[in-house]
C-alpha atoms as a PDB file:
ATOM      1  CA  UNK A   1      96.386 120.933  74.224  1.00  0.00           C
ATOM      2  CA  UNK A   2      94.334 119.163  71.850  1.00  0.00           C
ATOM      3  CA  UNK A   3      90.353 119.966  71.731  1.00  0.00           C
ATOM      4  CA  UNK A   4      90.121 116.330  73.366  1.00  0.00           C
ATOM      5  CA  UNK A   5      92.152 117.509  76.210  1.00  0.00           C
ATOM      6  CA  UNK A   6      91.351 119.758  78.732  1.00  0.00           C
ATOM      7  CA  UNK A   7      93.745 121.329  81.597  1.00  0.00           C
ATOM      8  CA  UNK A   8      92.699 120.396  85.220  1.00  0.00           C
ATOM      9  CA  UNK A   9      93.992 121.608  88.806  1.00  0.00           C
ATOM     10  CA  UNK A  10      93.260 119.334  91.525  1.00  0.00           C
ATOM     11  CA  UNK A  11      94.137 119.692  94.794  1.00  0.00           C
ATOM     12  CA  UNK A  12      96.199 117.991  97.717  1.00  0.00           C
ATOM     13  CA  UNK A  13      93.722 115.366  99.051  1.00  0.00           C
ATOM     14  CA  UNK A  14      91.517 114.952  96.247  1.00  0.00           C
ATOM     15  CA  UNK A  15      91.206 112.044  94.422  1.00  0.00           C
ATOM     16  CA  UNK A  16      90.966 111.193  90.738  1.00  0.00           C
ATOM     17  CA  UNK A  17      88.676 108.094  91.082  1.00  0.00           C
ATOM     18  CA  UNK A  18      88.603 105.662  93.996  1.00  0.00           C
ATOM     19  CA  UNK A  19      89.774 102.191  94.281  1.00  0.00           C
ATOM     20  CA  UNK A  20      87.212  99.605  92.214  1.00  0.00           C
ATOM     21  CA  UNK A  21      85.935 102.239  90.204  1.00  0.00           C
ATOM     22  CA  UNK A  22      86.170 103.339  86.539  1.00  0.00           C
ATOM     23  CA  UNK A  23      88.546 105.949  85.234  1.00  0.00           C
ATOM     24  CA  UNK A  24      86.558 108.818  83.877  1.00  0.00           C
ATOM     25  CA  UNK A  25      89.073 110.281  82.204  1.00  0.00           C
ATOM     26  CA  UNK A  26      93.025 109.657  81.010  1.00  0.00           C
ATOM     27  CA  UNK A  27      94.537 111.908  83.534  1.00  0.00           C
ATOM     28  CA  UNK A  28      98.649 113.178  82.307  1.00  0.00           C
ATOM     29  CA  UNK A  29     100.559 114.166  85.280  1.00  0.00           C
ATOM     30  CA  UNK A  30     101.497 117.957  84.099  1.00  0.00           C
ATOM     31  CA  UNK A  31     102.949 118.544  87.743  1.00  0.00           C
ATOM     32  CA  UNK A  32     103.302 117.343  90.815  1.00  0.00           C
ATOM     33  CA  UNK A  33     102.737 113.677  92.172  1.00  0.00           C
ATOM     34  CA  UNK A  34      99.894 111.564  93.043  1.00  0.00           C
ATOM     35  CA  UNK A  35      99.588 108.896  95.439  1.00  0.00           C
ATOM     36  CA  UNK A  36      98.160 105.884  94.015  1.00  0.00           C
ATOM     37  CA  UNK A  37      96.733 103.508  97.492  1.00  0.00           C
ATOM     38  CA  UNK A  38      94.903 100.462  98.204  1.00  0.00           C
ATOM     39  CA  UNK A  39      92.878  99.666 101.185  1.00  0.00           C
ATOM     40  CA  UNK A  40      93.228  96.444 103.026  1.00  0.00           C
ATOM     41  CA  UNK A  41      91.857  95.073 105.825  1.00  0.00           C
ATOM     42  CA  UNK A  42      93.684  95.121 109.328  1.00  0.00           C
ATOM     43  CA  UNK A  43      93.046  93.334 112.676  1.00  0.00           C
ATOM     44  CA  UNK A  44      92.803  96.090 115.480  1.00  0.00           C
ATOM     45  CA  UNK A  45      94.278  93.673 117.802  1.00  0.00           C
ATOM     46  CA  UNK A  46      97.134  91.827 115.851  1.00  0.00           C
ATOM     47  CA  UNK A  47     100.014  93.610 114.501  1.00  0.00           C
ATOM     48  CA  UNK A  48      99.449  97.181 112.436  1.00  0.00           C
ATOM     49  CA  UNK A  49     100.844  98.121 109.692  1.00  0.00           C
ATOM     50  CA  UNK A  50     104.102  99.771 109.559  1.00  0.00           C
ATOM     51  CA  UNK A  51     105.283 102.624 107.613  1.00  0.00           C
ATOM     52  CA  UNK A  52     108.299 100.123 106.684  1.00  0.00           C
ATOM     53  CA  UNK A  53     105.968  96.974 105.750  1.00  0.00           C
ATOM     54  CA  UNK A  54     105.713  96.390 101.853  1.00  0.00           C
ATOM     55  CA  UNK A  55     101.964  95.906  99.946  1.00  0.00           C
ATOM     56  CA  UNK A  56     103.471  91.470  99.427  1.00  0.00           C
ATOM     57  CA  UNK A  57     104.189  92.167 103.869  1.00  0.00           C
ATOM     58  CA  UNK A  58     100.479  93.525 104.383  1.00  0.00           C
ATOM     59  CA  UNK A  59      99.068  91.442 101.983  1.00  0.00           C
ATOM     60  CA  UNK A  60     100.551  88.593 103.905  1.00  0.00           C
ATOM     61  CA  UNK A  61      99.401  90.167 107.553  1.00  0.00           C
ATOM     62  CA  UNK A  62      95.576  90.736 106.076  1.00  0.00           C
ATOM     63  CA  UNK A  63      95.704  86.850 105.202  1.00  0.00           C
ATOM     64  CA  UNK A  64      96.769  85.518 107.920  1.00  0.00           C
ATOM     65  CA  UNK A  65      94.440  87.958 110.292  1.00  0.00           C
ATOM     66  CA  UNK A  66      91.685  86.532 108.070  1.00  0.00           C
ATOM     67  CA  UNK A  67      92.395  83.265 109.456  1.00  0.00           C
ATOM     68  CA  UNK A  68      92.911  83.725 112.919  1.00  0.00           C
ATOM     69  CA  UNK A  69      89.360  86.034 112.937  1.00  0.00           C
ATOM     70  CA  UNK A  70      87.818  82.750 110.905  1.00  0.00           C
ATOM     71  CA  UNK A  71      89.346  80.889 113.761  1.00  0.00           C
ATOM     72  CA  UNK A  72      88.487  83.256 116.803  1.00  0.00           C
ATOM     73  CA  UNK A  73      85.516  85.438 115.620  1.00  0.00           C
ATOM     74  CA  UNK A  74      86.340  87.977 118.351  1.00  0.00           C
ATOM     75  CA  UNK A  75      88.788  90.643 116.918  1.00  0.00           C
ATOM     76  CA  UNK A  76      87.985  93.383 114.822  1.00  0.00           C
ATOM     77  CA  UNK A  77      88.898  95.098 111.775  1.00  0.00           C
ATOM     78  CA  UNK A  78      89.303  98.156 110.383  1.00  0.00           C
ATOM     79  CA  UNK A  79      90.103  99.383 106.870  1.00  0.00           C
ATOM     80  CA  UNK A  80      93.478 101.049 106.281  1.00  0.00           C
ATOM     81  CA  UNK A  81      95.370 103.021 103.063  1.00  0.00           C
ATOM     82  CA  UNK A  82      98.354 101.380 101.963  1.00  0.00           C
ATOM     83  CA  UNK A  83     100.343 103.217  99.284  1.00  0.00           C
ATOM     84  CA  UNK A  84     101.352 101.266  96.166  1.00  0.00           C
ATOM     85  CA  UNK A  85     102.912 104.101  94.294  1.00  0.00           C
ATOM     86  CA  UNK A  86     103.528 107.509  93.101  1.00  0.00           C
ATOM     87  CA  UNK A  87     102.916 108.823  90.023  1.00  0.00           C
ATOM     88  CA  UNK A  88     104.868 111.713  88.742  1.00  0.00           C
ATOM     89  CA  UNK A  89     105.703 113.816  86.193  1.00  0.00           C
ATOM     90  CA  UNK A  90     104.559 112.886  82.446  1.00  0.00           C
ATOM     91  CA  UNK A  91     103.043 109.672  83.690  1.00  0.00           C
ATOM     92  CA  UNK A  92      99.754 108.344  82.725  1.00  0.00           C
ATOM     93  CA  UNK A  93      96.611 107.950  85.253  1.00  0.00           C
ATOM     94  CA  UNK A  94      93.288 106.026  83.978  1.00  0.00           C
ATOM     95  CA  UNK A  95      94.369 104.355  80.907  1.00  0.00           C
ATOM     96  CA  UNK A  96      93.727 101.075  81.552  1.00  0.00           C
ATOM     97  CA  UNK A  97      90.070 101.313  82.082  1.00  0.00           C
ATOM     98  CA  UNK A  98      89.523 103.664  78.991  1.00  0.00           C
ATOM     99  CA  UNK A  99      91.389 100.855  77.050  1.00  0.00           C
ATOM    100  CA  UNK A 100      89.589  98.414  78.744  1.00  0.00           C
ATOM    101  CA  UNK A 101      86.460  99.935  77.555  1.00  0.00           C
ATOM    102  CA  UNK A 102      86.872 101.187  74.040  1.00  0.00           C
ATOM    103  CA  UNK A 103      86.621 105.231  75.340  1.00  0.00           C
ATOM    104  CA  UNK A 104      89.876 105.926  72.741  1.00  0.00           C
END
């Protein structure tokens, strides 16, 4: 690798960067996958989310749970982890925020 590019192991259950912030780095998937998520919001008392349920499905559920707790006040929420993709082999991580921002 280039002097601008640096090997790096990470581990199961680590993360790169988390969810609203910045890349630190462009990260090229040597090996292995990584899990790319989002959290959402989810009513304890109205339907969970399902292994089966797309992001569009949950996306819908969180709306319309926002509505009924606008309405109700009385049930609660709790964040959940909703994968949007994997990202293998020879795929990119972080570039859109170092483009974003000029870094390259």
């Amino acid at each position: 690798m280039g002097e601008d590019f640096k090997p790096m192991k990470v581990h199961r259950g680590k993360y790169l960067f988390h969810e609203k912030e910045q890349a630190n780095f462009v990260y090229i998937v040597k090996s292995g996958e990584f899990k790319i998520t989002k959290e959402i919001m989810i009513s304890v008392e109205d339907k969970a989310a399902q292994p089966t349920d797309s992001l569009e499905d949950l996306l819908k559920i969180r709306d319309n749970q926002k509505r009924q707790r606008m309405a109700s006040r009385k049930s609660g929420w709790k964040k959940e982890s909703v994968e949007v993709a994997i990202v293998g082999v020879n795929n990119v991580i972080g570039e859109e925020d170092a483009i974003k921002n000029g870094c390259y």
